[in-house]
Protein backbone atom coordinates (compact mmCIF):
# COMPACT_ATOMS: atom_id res chain seq x y z
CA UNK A 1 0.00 0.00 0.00
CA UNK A 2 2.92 2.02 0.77
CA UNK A 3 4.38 1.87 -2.29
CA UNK A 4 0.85 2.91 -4.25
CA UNK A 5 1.07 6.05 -2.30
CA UNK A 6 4.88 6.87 -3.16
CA UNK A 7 3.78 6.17 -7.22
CA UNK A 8 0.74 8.33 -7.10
CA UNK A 9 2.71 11.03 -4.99
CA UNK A 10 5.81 10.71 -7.81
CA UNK A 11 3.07 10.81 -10.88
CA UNK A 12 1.16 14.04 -9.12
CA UNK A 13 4.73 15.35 -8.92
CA UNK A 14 5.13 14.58 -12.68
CA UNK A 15 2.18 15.96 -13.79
CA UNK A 16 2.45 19.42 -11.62
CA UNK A 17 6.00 20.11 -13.23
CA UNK A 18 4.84 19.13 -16.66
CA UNK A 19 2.04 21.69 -16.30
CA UNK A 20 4.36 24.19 -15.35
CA UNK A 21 6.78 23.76 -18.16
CA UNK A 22 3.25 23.32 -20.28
CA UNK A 23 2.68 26.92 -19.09
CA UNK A 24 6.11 28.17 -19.65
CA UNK A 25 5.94 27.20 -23.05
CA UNK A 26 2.46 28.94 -23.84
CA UNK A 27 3.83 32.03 -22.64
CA UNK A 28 6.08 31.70 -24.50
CA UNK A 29 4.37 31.72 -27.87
CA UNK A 30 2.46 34.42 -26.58
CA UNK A 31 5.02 36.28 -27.83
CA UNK A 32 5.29 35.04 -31.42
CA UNK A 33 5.01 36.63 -34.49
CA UNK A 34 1.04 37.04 -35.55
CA UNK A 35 -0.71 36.49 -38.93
CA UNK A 36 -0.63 40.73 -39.90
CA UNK A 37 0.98 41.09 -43.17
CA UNK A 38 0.74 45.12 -43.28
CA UNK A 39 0.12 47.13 -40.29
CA UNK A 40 -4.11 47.59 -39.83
CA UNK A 41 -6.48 50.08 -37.93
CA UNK A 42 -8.53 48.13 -35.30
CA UNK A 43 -11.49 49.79 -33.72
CA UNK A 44 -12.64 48.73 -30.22
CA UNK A 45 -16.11 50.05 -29.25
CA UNK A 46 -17.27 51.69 -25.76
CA UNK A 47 -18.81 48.96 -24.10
CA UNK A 48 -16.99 46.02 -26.02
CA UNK A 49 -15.68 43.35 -23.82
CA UNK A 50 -13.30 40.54 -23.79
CA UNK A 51 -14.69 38.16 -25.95
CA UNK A 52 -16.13 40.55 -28.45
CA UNK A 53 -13.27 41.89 -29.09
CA UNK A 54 -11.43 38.40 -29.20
CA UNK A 55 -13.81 37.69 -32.33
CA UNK A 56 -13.59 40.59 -34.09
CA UNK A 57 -10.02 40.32 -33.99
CA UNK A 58 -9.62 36.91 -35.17
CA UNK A 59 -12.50 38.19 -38.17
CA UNK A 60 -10.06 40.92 -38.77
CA UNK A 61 -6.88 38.51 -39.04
CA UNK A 62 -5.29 40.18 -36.29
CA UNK A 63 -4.96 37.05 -34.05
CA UNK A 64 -5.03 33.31 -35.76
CA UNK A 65 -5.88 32.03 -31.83
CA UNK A 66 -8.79 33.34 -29.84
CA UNK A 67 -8.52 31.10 -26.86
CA UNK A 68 -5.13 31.74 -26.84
CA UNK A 69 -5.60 35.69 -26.73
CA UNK A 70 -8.31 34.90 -24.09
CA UNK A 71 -5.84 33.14 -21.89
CA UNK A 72 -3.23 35.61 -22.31
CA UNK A 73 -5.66 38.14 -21.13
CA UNK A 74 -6.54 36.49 -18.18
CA UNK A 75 -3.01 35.43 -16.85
CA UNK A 76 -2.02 38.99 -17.10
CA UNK A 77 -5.20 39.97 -15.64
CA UNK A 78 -6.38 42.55 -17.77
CA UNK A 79 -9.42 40.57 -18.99
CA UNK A 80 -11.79 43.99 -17.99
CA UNK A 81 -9.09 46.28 -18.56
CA UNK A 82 -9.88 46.58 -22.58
CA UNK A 83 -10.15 50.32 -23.31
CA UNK A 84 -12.07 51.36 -26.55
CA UNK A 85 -10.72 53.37 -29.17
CA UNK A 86 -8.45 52.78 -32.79
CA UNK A 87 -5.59 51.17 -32.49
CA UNK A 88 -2.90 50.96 -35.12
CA UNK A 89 -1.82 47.20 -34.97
CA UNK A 90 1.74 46.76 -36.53
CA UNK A 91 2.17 43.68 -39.15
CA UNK A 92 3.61 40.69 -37.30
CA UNK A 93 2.17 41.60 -34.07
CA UNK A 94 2.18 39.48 -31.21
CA UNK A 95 -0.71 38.23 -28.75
CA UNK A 96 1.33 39.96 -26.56
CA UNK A 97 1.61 43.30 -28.27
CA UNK A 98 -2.21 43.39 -29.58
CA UNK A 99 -3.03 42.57 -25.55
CA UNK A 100 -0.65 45.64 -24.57
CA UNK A 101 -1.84 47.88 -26.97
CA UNK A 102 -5.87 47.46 -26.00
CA UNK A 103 -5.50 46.94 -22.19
CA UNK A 104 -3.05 49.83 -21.46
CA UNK A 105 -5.09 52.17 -24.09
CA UNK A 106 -2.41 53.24 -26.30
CA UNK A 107 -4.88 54.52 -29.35
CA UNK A 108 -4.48 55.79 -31.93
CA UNK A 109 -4.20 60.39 -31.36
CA UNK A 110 -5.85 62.64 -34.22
CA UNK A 111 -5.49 66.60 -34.16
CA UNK A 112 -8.27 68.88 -34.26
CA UNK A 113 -6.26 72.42 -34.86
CA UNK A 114 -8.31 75.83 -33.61
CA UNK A 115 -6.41 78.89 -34.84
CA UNK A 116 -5.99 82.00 -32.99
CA UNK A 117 -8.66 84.33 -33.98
CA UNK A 118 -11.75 82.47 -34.85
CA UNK A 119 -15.44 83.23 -33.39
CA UNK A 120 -16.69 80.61 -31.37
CA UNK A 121 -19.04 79.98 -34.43
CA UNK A 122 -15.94 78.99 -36.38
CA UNK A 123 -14.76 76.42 -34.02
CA UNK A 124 -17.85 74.78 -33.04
CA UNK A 125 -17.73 74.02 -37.11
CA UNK A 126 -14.13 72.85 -37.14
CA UNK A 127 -15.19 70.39 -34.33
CA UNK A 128 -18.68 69.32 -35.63
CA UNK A 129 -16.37 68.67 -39.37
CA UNK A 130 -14.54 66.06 -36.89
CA UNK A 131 -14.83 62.39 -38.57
CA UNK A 132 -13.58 60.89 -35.84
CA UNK A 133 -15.67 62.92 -33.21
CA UNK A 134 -19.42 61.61 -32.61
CA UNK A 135 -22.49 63.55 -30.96
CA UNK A 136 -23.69 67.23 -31.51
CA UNK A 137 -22.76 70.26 -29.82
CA UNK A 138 -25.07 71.56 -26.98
CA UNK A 139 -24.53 75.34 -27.68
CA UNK A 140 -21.92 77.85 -29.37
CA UNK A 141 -19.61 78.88 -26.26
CA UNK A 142 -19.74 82.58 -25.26
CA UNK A 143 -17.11 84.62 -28.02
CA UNK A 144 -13.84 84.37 -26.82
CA UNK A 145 -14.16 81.01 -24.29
CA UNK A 146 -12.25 78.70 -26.15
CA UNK A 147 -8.74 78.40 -25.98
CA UNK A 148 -7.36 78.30 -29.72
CA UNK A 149 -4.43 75.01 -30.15
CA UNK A 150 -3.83 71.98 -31.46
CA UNK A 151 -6.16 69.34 -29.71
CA UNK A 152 -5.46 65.19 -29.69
CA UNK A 153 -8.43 63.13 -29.89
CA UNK A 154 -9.61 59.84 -30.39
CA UNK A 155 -11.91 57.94 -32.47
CA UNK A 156 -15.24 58.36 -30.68
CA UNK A 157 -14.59 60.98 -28.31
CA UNK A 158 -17.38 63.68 -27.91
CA UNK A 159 -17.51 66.78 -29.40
CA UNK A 160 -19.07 68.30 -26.42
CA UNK A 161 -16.00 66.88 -24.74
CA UNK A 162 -13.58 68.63 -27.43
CA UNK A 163 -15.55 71.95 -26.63
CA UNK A 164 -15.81 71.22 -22.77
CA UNK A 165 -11.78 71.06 -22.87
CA UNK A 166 -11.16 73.86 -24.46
CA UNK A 167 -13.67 75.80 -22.28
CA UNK A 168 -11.53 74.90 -19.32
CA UNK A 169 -7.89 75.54 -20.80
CA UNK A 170 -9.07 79.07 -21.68
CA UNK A 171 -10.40 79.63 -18.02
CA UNK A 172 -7.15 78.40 -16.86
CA UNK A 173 -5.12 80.45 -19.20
CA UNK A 174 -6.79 84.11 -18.40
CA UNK A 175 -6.91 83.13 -14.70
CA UNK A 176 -3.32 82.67 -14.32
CA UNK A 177 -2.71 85.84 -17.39
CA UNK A 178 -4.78 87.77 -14.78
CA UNK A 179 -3.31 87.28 -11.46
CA UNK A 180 0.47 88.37 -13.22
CA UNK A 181 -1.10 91.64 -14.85
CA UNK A 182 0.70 94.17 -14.30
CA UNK A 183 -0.60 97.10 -12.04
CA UNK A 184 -3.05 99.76 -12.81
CA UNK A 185 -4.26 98.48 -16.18
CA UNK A 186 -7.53 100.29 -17.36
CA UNK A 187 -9.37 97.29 -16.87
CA UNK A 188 -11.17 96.13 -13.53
CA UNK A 189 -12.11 92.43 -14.47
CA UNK A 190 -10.08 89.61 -16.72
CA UNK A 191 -13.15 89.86 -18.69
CA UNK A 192 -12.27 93.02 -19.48
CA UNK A 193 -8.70 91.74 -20.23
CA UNK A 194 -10.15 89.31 -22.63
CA UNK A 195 -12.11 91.62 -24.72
CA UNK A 196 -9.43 93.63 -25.14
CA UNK A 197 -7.10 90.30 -26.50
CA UNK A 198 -9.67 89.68 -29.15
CA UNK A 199 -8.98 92.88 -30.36
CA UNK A 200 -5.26 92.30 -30.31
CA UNK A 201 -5.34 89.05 -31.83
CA UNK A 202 -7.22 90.14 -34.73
CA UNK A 203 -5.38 93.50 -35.44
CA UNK A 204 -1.71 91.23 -35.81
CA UNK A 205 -1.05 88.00 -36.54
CA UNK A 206 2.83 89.23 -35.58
CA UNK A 207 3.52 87.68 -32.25
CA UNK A 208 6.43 90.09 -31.03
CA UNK A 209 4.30 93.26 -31.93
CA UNK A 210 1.64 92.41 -29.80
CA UNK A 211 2.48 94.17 -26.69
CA UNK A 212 3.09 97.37 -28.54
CA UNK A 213 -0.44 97.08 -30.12
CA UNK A 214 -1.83 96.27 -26.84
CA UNK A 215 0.34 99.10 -25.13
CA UNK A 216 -1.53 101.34 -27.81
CA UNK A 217 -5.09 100.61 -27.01
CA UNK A 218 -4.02 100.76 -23.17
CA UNK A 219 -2.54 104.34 -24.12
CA UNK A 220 -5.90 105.70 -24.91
CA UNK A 221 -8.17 104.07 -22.88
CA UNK A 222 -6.09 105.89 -20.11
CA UNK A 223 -6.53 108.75 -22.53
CA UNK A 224 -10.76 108.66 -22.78
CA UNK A 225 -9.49 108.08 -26.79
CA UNK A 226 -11.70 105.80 -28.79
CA UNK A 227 -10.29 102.44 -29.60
CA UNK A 228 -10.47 102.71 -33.29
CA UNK A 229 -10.13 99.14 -34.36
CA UNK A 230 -11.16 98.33 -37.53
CA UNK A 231 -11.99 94.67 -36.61
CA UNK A 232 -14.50 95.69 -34.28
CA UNK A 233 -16.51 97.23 -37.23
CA UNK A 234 -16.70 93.63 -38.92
CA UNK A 235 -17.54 91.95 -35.75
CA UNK A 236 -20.46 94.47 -35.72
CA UNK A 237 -21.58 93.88 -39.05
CA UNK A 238 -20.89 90.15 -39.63
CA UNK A 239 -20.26 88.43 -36.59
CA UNK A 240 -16.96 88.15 -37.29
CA UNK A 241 -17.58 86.69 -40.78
CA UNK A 242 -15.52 88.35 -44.04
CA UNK A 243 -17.31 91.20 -45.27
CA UNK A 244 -18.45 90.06 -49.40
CA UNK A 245 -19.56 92.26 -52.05
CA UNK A 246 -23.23 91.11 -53.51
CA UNK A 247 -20.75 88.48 -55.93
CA UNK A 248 -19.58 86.72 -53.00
CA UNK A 249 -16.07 88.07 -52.82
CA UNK A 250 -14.09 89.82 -50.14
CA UNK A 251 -14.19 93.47 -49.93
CA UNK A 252 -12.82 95.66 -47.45
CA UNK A 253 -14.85 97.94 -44.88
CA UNK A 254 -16.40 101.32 -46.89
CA UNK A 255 -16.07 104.35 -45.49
CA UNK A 256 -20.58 104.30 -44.39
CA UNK A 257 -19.44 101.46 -42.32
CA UNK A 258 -16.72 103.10 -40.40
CA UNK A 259 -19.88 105.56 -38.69
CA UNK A 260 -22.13 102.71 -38.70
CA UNK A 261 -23.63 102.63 -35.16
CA UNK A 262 -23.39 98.78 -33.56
CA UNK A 263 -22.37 97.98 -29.79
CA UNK A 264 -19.10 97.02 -31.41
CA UNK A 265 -18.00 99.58 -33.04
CA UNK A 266 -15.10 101.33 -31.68
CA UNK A 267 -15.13 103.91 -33.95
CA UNK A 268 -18.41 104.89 -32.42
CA UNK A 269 -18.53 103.61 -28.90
CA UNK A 270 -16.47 104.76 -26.31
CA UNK A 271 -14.56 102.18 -24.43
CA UNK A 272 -14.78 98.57 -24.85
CA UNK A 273 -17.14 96.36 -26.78
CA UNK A 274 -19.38 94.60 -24.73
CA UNK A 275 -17.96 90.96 -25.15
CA UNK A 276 -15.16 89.57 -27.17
CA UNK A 277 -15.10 89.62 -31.16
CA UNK A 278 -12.85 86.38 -31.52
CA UNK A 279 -10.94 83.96 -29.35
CA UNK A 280 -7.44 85.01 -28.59
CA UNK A 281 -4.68 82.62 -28.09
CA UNK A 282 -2.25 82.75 -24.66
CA UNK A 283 0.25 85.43 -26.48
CA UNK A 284 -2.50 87.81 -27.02
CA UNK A 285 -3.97 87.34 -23.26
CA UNK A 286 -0.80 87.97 -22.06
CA UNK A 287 0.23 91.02 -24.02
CA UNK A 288 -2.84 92.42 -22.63
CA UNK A 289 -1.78 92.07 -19.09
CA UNK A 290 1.56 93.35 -19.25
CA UNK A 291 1.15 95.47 -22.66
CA UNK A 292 4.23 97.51 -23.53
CA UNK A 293 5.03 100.60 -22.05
CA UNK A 294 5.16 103.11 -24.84
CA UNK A 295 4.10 106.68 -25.88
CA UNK A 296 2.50 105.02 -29.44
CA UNK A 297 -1.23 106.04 -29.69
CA UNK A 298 -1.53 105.27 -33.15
CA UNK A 299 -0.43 102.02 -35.94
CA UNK A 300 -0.96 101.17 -39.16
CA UNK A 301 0.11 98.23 -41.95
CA UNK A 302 3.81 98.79 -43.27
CA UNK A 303 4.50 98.57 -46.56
CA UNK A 304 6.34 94.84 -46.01
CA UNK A 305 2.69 93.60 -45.99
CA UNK A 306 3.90 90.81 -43.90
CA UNK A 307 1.16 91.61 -41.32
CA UNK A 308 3.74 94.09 -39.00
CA UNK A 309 2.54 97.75 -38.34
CA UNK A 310 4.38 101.03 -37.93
CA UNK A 311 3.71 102.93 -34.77
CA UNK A 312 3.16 106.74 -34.26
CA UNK A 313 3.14 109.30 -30.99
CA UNK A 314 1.08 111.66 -32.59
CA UNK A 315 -1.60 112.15 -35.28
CA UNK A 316 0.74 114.03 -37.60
CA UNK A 317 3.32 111.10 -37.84
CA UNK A 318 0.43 108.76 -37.90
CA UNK A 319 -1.07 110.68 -41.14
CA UNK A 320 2.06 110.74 -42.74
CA UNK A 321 2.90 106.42 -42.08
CA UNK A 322 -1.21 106.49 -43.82
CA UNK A 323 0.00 108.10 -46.67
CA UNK A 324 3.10 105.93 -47.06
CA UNK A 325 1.29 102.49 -46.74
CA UNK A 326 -1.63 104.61 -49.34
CA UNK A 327 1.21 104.73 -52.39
CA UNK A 328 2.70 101.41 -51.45
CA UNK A 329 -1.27 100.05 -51.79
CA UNK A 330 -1.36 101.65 -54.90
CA UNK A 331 2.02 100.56 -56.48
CA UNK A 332 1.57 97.22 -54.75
CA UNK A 333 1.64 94.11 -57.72
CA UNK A 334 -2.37 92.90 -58.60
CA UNK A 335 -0.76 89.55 -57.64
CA UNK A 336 -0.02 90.21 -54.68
CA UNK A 337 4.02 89.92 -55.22
């Protein structure tokens, strides 16, 4: 009797080890080359679990084992950890690397780029033109709320989420512009601040002059001076939309529209606007808050018409830089050039 104990003992032994090195070995081939001949796109939905996604992996030729994917989920224990999204799969991939990608949520990043500048209505319809982005849009965000940059996304992701995100990195950009302002700006609140960066942003698209244009408008609002700006006129008229002639085409502001009464004309009102006319970027906020400190009162285009401006003390140097920038209209190539 003895000696049936010691050879079922010996044989449990046998069979424990040979699991083990069973074991070994799968993990092993976990690791092995898989059936991908050309790197693919693989989709996993919200909600999709383990073994839906097994299948639709081994219908997509990803894996050539689904039990085998199964099992190497569950030894490494991320059998619930799948995270939806689009995954670029490489050719040859492994169990292994197909398990990594999905469970640690390494998908695949698109951009969704908001210039400086736009309305809010312009990037509400960059977002909603989103492929990859799903759902609608609950409302177009107060002017001037969104933070303008270069957004990653995945497949899937909201819209409202898109919009939601750049709500809060614009609150978090003017609240931390605002509390290093410099002192005694002629401004009380860092919505004031803000309107006043729209204006910025859309009078130069030249980063290094922007403190001297906001040290300008600063100038004569200390002054009681009207801000002058002709974006402000647009904004009036078109909601920030190019001004077309009755063809369609671009046109420029006509002289009628320079006394045209609107709350945003600062030709006409004294002051600020009442809200923004655009959605300026972190440079513009911050010019704002610590704007140059200059004697200018006055800028126009220079004749490089690379979007710089030449700035004046006083009206009569002012009139003679309109002149200049006048004849270099004039004798400026139809082309452009």
């Amino acid at each position: 009797m003895r000696g049936f104990w010691s050879n079922l003992f010996t044989v449990a032994i046998v069979l424990v080890i040979a699991g083990v090195i069973g074991l070994k070995s799968l993990d092993s081939t976990f690791g092995n080359p898989g059936p991908l001949a050309e790197d693919t796109t693989f989709v996993v939905p919200s909600g999709a679990g383990l073994g839906r996604i097994t299948d639709a992996l081994l219908e997509e030729g990803v894996i050539d084992s689904g039990w085998m994917f199964t099992l190497a989920a569950r030894r490494a224990g991320v059998a619930q950890s799948m995270k939806a999204g689009e995954y670029l799969i490489p050719a040859g991939a492994s169990i292994e690397d197909v398990m990594a990608l999905i469970s640690e949520g390494r998908a695949v990043q698109h951009r969704v780029t908001v210039a400086e500048g736009l309305t809010s209505r312009q990037v509400v319809e960059i977002v909603r033109a989103s492929e990859v982005l799903t759902g609608e849009i609950a409302n177009v965000p107060p002017e001037g709320a969104l933070a303008p940059d270069t957004y990653f996304v995945q497949r899937g992701e909201t819209r409202q989420a898109v919009i939601d995100r750049m709500l809060v990195s614009q609150e978090r950009i003017l609240a931390e512009a605002w509390a290093a302002r410099a002192p005694d700006l002629p401004y009380d609140t860092p919505v004031e601040a803000l309107i006043l960066a729209s204006i910025v942003e859309k009078e130069t698209g030249v980063g290094g002059e922007r403190p001297e244009v906001a040290g300008v408008f600063v100038n004569r609002l200390r002054r009681g001076m009207r801000l002058q700006s002709d974006p402000t006129i647009i904004y009036g008229i078109s909601g920030g939309e190019p001004l077309v002639d009755g063809e369609g085409n671009r046109r420029g502001i006509r002289r009628s529209e320079i006394r045209k009464e609107t709350p945003y004309n600062t030709y006409t009102i004294d002051g600020l606007p009442p809200t923004p006319i655009a959605n300026p970027g972190v440079s513009a906020i911050e010019a704002v808050m610590n704007p140059a400190a200059t004697e200018y009162l006055f800028f126009v285009a220079s004749c490089d018409f690379d979007g710089s401006h030449g700035f004046s003390k006083t009206l009569r140097e002012h009139e003679a830089k309109v002149r200049e920038w006048r004849r270099c209209e004039n004798q400026r190539p139809a082309d452009g050039g």
